[in-house]
N, C-alpha and C. Protein backbone atom coordinates (compact mmCIF):
# COMPACT_ATOMS: atom_id res chain seq x y z
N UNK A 1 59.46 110.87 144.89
CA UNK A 1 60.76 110.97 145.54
C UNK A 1 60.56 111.57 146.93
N UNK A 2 61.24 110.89 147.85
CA UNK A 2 61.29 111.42 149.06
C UNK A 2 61.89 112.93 149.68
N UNK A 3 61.48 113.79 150.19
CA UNK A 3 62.00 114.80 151.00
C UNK A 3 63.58 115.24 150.92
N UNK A 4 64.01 114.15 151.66
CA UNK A 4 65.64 113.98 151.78
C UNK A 4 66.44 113.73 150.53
N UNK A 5 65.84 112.93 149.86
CA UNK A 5 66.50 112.79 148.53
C UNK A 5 66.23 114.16 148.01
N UNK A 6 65.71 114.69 147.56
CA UNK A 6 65.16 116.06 146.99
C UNK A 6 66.89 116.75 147.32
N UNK A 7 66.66 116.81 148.80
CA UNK A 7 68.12 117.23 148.95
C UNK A 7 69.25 117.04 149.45
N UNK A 8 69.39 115.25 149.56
CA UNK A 8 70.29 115.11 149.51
C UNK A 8 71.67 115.20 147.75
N UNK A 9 70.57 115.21 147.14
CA UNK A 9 71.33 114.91 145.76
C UNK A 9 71.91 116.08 145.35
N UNK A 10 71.63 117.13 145.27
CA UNK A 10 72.18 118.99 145.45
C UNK A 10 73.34 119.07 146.27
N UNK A 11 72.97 118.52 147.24
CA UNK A 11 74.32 118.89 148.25
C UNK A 11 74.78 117.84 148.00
N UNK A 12 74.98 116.48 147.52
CA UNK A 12 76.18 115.96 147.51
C UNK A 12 76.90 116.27 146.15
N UNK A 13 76.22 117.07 145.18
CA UNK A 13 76.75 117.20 143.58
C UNK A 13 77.51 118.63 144.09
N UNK A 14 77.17 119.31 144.93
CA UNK A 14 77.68 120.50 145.18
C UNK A 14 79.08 119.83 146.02
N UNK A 15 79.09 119.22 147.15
CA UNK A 15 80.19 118.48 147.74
C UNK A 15 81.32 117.65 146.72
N UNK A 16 80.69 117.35 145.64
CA UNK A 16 81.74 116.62 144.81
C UNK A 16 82.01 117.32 143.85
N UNK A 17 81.52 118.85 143.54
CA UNK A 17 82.19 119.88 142.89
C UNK A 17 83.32 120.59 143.26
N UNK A 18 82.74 120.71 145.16
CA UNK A 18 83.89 121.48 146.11
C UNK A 18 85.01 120.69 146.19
N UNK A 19 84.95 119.28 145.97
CA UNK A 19 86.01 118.40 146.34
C UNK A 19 87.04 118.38 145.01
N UNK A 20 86.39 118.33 144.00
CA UNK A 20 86.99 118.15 142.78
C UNK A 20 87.69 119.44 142.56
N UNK A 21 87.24 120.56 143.10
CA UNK A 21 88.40 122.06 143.34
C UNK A 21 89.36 121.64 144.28
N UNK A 22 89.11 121.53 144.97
CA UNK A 22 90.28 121.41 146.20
C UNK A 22 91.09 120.15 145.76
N UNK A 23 91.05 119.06 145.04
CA UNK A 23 92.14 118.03 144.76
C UNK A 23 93.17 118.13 143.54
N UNK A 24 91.67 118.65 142.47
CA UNK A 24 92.08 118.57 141.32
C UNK A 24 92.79 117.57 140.98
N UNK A 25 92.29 116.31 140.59
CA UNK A 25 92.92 114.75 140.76
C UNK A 25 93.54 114.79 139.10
N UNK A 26 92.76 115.75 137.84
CA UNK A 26 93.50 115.36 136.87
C UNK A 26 94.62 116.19 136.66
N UNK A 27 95.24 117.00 137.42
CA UNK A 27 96.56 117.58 137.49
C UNK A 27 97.69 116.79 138.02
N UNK A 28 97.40 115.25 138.32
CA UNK A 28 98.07 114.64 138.63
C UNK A 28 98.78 113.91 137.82
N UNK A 29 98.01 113.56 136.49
CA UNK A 29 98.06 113.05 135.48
C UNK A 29 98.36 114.15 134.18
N UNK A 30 98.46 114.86 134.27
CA UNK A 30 98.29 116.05 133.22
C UNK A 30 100.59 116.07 133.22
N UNK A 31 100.55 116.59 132.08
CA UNK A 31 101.61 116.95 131.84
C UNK A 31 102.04 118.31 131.32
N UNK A 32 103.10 119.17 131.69
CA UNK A 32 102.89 120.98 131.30
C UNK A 32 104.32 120.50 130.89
N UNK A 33 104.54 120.45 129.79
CA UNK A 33 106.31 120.49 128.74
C UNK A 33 106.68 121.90 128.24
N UNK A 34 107.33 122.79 128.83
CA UNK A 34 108.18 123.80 128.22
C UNK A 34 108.80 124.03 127.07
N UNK A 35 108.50 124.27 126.14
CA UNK A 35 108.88 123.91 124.61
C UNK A 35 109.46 125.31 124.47
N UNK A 36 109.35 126.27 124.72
CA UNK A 36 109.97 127.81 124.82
C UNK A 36 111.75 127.87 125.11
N UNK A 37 112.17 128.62 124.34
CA UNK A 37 113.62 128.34 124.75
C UNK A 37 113.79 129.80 125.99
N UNK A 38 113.64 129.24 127.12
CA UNK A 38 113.84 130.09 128.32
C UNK A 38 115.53 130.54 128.33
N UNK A 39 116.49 129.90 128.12
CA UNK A 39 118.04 129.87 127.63
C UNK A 39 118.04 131.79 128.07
N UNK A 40 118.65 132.24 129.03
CA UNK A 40 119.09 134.09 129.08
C UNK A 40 119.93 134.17 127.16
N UNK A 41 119.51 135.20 126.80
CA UNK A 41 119.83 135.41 125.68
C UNK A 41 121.89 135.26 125.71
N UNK A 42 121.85 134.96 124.13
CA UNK A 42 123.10 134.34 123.40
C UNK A 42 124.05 135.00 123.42
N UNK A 43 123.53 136.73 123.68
CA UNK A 43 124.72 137.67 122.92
C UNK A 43 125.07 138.02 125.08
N UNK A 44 124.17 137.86 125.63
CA UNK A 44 124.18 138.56 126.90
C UNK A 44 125.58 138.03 127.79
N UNK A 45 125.84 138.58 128.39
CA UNK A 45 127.61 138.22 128.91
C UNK A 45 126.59 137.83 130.35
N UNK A 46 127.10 136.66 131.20
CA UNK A 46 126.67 136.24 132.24
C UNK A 46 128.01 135.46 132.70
N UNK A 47 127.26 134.80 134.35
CA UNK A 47 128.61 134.02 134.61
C UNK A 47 127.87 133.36 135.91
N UNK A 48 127.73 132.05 136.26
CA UNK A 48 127.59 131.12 137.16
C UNK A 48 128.23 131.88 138.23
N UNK A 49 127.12 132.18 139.09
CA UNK A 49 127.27 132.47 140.59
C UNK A 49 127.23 131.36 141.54
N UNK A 50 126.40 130.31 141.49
CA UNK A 50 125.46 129.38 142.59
C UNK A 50 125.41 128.14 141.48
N UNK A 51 125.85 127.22 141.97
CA UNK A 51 125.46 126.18 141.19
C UNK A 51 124.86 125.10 142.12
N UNK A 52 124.03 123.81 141.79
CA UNK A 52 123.58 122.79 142.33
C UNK A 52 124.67 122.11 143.50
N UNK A 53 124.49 122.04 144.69
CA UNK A 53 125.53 120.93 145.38
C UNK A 53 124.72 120.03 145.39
N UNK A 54 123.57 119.40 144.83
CA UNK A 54 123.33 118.09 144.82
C UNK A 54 121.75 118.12 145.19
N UNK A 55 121.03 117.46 144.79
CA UNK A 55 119.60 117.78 144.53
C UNK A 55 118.86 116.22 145.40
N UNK A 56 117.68 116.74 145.97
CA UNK A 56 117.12 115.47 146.35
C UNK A 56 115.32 115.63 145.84
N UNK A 57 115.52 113.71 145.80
CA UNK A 57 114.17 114.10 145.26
C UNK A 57 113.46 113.52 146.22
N UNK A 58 111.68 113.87 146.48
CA UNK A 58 110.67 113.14 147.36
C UNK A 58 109.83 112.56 146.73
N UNK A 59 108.92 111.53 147.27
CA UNK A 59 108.05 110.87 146.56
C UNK A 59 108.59 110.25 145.36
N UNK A 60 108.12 110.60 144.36
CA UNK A 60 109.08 109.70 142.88
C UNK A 60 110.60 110.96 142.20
N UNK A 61 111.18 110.05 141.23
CA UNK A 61 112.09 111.08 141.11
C UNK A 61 112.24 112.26 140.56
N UNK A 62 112.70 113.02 141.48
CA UNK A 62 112.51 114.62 140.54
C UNK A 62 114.44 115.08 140.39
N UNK A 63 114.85 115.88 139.30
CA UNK A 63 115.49 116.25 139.21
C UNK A 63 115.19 117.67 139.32
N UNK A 64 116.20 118.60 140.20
CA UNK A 64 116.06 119.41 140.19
C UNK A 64 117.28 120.53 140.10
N UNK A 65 117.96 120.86 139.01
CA UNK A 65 118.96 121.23 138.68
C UNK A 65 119.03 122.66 138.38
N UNK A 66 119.25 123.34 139.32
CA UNK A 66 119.12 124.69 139.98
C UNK A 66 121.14 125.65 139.53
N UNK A 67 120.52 126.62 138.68
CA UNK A 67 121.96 127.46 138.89
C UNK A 67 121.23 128.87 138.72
N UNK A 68 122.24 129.98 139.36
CA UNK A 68 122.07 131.14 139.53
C UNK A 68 123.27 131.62 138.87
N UNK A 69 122.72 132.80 137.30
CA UNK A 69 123.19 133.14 136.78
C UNK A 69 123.09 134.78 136.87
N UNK A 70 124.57 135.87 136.96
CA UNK A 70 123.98 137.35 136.90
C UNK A 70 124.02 137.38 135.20
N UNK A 71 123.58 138.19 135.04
CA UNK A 71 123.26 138.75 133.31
C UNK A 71 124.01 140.02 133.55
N UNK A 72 124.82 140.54 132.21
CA UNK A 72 125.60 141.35 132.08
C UNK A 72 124.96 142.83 132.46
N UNK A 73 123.82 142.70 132.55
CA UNK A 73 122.67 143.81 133.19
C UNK A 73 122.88 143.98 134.60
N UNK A 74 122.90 142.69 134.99
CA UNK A 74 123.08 142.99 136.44
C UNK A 74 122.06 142.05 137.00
N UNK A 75 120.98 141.49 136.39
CA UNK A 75 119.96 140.96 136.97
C UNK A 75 120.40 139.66 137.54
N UNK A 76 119.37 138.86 138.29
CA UNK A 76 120.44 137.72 138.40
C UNK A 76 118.91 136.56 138.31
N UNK A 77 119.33 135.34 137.56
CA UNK A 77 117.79 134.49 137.23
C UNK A 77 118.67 133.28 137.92
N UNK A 78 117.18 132.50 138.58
CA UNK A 78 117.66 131.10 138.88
C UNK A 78 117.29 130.38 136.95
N UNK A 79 118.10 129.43 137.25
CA UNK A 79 117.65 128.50 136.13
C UNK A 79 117.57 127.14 136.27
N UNK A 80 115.88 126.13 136.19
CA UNK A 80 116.41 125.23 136.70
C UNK A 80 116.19 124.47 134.81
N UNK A 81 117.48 123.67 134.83
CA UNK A 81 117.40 123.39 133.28
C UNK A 81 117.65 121.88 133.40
N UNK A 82 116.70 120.99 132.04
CA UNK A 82 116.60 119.68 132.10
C UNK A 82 115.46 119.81 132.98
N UNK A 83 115.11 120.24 134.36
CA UNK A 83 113.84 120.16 135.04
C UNK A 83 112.53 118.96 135.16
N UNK A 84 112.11 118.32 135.75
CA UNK A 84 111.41 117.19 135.86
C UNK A 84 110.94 117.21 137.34
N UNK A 85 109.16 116.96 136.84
CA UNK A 85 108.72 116.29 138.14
C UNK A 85 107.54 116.26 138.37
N UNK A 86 106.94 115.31 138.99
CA UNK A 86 105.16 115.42 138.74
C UNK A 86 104.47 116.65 138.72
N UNK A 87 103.38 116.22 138.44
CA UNK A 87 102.47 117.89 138.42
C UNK A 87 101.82 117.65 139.71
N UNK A 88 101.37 118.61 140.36
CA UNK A 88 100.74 118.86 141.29
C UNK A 88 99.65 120.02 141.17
N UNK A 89 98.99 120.66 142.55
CA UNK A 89 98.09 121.29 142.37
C UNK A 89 99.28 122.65 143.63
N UNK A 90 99.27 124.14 143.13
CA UNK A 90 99.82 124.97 143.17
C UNK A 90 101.03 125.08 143.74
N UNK A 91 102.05 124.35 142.64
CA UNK A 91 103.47 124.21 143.41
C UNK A 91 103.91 125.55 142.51
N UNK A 92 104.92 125.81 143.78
CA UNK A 92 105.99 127.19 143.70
C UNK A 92 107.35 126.97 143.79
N UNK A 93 107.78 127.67 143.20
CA UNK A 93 109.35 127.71 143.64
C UNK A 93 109.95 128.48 144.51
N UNK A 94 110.50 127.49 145.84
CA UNK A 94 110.96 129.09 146.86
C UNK A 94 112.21 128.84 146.53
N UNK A 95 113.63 129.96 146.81
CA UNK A 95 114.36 130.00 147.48
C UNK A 95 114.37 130.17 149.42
N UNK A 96 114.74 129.18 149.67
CA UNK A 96 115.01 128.64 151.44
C UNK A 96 115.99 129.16 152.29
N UNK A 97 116.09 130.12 153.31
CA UNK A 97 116.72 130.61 153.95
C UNK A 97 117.80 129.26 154.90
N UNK A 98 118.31 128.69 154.25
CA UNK A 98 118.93 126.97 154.91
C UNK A 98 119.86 126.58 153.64
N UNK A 99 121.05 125.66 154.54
CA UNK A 99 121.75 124.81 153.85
C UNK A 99 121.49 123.93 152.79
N UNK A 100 119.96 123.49 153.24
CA UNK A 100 119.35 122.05 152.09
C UNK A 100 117.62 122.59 152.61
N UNK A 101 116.73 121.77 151.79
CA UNK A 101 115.61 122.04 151.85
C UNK A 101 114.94 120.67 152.02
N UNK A 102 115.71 119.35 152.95
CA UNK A 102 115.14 118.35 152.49
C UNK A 102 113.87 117.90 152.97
N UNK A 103 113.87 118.76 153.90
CA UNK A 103 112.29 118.12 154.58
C UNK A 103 111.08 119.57 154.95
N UNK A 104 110.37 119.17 155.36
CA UNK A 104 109.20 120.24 155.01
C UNK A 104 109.65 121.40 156.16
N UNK A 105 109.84 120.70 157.60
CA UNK A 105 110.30 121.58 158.34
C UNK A 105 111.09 122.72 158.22
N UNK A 106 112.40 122.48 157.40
CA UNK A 106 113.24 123.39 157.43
C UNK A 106 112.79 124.07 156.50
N UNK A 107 112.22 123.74 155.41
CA UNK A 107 111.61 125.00 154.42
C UNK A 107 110.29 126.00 155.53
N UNK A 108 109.77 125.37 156.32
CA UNK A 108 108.54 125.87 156.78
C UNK A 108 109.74 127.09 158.00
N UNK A 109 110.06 126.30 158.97
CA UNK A 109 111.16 127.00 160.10
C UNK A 109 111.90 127.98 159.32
N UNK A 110 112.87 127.47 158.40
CA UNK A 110 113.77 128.61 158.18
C UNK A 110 113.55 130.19 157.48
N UNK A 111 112.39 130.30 156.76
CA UNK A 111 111.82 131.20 155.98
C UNK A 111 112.16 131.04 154.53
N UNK A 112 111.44 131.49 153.49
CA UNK A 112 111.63 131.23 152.12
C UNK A 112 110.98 132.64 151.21
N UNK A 113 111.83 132.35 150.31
CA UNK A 113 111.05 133.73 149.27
C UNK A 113 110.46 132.72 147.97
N UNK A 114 109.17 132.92 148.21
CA UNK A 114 108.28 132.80 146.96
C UNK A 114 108.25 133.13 145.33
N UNK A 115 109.05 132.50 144.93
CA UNK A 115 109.77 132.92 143.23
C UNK A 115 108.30 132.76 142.46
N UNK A 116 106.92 132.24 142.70
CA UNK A 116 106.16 132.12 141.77
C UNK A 116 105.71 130.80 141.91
N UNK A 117 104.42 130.50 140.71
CA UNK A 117 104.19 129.05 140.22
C UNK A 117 105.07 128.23 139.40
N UNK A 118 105.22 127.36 140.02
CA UNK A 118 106.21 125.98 138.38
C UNK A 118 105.95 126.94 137.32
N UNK A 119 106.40 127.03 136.35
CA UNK A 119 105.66 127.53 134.61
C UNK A 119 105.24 125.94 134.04
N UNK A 120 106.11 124.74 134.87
CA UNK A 120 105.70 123.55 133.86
C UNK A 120 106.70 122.48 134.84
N UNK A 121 106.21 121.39 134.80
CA UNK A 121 106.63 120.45 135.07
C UNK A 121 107.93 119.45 134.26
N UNK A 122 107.99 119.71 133.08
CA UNK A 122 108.99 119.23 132.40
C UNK A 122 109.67 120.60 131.72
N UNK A 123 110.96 120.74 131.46
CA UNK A 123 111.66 121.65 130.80
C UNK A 123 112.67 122.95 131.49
N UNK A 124 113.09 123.80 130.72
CA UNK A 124 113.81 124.39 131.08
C UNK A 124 113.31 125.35 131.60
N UNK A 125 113.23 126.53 132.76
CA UNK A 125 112.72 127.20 133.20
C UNK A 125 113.68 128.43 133.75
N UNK A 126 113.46 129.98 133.69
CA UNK A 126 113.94 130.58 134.01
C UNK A 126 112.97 131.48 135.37
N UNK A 127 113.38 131.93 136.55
CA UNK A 127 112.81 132.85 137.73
C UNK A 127 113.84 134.00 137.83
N UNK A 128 113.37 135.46 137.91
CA UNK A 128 113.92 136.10 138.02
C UNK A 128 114.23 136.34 139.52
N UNK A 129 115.36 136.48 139.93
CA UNK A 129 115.54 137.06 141.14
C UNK A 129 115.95 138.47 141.66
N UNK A 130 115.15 138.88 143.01
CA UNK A 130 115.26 140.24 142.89
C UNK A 130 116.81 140.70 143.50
N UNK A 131 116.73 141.83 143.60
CA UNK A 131 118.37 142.61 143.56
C UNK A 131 118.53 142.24 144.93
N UNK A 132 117.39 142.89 146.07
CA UNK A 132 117.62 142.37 147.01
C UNK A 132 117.79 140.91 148.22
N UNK A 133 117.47 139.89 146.86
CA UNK A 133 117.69 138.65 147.61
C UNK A 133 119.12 138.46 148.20
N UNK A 134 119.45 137.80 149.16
CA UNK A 134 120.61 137.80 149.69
C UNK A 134 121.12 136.19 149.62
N UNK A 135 122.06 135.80 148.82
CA UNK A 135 122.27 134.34 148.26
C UNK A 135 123.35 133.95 149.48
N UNK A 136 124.00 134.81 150.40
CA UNK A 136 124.47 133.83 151.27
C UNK A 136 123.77 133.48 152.20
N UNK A 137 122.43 133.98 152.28
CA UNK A 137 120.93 133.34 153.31
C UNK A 137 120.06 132.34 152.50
N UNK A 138 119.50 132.88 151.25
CA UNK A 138 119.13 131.80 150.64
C UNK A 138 120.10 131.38 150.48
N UNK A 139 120.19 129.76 150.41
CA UNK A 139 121.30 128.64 149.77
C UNK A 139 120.69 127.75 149.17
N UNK A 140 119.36 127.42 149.20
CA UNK A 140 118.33 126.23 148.65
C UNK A 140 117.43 126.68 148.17
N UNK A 141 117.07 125.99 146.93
CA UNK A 141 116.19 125.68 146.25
C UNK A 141 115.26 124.87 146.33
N UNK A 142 113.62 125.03 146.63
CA UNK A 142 112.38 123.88 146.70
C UNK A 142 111.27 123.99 145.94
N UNK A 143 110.84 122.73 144.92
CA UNK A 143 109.80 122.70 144.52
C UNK A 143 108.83 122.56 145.75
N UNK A 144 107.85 123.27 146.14
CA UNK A 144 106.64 123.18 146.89
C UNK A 144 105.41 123.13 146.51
N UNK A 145 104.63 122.17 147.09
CA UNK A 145 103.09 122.69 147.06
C UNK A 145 102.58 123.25 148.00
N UNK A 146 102.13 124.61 147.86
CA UNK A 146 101.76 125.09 148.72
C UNK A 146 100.50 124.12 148.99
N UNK A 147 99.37 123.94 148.35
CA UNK A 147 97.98 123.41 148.94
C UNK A 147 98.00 122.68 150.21
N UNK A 148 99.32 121.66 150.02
CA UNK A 148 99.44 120.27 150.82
C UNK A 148 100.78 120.76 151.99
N UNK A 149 101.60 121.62 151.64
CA UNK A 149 102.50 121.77 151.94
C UNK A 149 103.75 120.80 152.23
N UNK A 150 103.92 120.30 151.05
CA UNK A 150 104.55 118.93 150.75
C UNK A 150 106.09 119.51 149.65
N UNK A 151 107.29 118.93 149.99
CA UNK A 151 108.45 119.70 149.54
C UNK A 151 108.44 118.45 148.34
N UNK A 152 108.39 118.88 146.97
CA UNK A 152 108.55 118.08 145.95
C UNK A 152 109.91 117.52 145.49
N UNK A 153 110.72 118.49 145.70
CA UNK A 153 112.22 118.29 146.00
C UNK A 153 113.24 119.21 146.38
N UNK A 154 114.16 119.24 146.19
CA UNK A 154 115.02 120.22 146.68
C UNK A 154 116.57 119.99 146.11
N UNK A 155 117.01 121.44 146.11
CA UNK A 155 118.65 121.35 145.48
C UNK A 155 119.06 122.54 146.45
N UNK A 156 120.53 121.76 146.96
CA UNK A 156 121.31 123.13 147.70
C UNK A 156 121.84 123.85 146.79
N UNK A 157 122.17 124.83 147.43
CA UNK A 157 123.32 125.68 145.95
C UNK A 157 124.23 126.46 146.55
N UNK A 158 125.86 126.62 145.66
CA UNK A 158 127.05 126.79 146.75
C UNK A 158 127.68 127.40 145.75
N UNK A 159 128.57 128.31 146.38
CA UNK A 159 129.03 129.42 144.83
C UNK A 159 129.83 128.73 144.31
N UNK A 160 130.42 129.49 142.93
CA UNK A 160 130.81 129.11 142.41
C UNK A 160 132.46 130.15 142.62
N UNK A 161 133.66 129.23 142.41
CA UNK A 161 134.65 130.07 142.21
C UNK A 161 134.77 131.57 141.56
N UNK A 162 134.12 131.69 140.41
CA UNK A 162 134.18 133.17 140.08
C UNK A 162 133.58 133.64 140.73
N UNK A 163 131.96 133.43 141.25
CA UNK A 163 131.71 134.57 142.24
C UNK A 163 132.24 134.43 143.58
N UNK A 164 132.78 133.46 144.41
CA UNK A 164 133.92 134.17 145.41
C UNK A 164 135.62 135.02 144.87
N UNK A 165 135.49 134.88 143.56
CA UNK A 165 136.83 135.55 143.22
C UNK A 165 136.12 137.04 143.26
N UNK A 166 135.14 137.36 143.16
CA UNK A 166 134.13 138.69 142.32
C UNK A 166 134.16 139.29 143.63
């Protein structure tokens, strides 16, 4: 065997290790189903603050059905329930300092708070939100990937009558 072969074959198995981290091509295909009943507990007194004004999806279809509930505690969780949408490689959920989140810009321009990783691509999902988030700045909801920085979809969200009566 020649010189170069010696090492070319190392470094390209090492190159198609590094590559296969950075794409992660079978997370594309992979499916994460929520089978957990995320549901804020039964007995807990809550009440629709923020509900969906209408959700968009990118690339193929995602539903993304976003409400903000306080818990009789006081806490307050987004919930996005029914939930759907490809898998990707390290998507998060922000809340978006903006009206809508439909394109990458305005999530990138307007500022966003980082709720975490997806827990799953299909199912019901609960994010806690902190005391100090401020919901008449956030107004949107975005699935993101951070890696690519690609907006998976997006839902605005607009109060709800009881919490402007509150």
């Amino acid at each position: 065997m020649k010189k170069w072969t010696k090492l070319a074959i190392p470094v390209a198995a090492v190159a198609a290790l590094v590559a296969w981290y950075a794409f992660r091509p079978e997370r594309l295909v992979s499916i994460a189903v929520l089978t957990k009943d995320c549901r804020p507990h039964k007995t807990a007194r809550r009440r629709s603050l923020w509900n969906p004004d209408g959700s968009t999806a990118f690339c193929t279809p995602r539903k993304v059905p976003a409400t903000i509930f306080q818990m009789g505690d006081g806490t307050r969780l987004l919930r996005l329930a029914s939930f759907s949408t490809s898998n990707g490689p390290d998507v998060h959920v922000y809340m978006v300092a903006a009206d809508d989140a439909k394109d990458v810009a305005t999530v990138q321009n307007a500022g966003f708070i980082d709720l975490g990783v997806l827990k799953g691509n299909i199912g019901d999902q609960n994010y806690k939100l902190g005391s100090d988030l401020d919901l008449a700045k956030y107004r949107a909801v975005s699935i993101w990937c951070k890696r690519f920085s690609v907006n998976f979809g997006a839902a605005a969200l607009r109060p709800t009558e009881a919490s402007q009566n509150h």
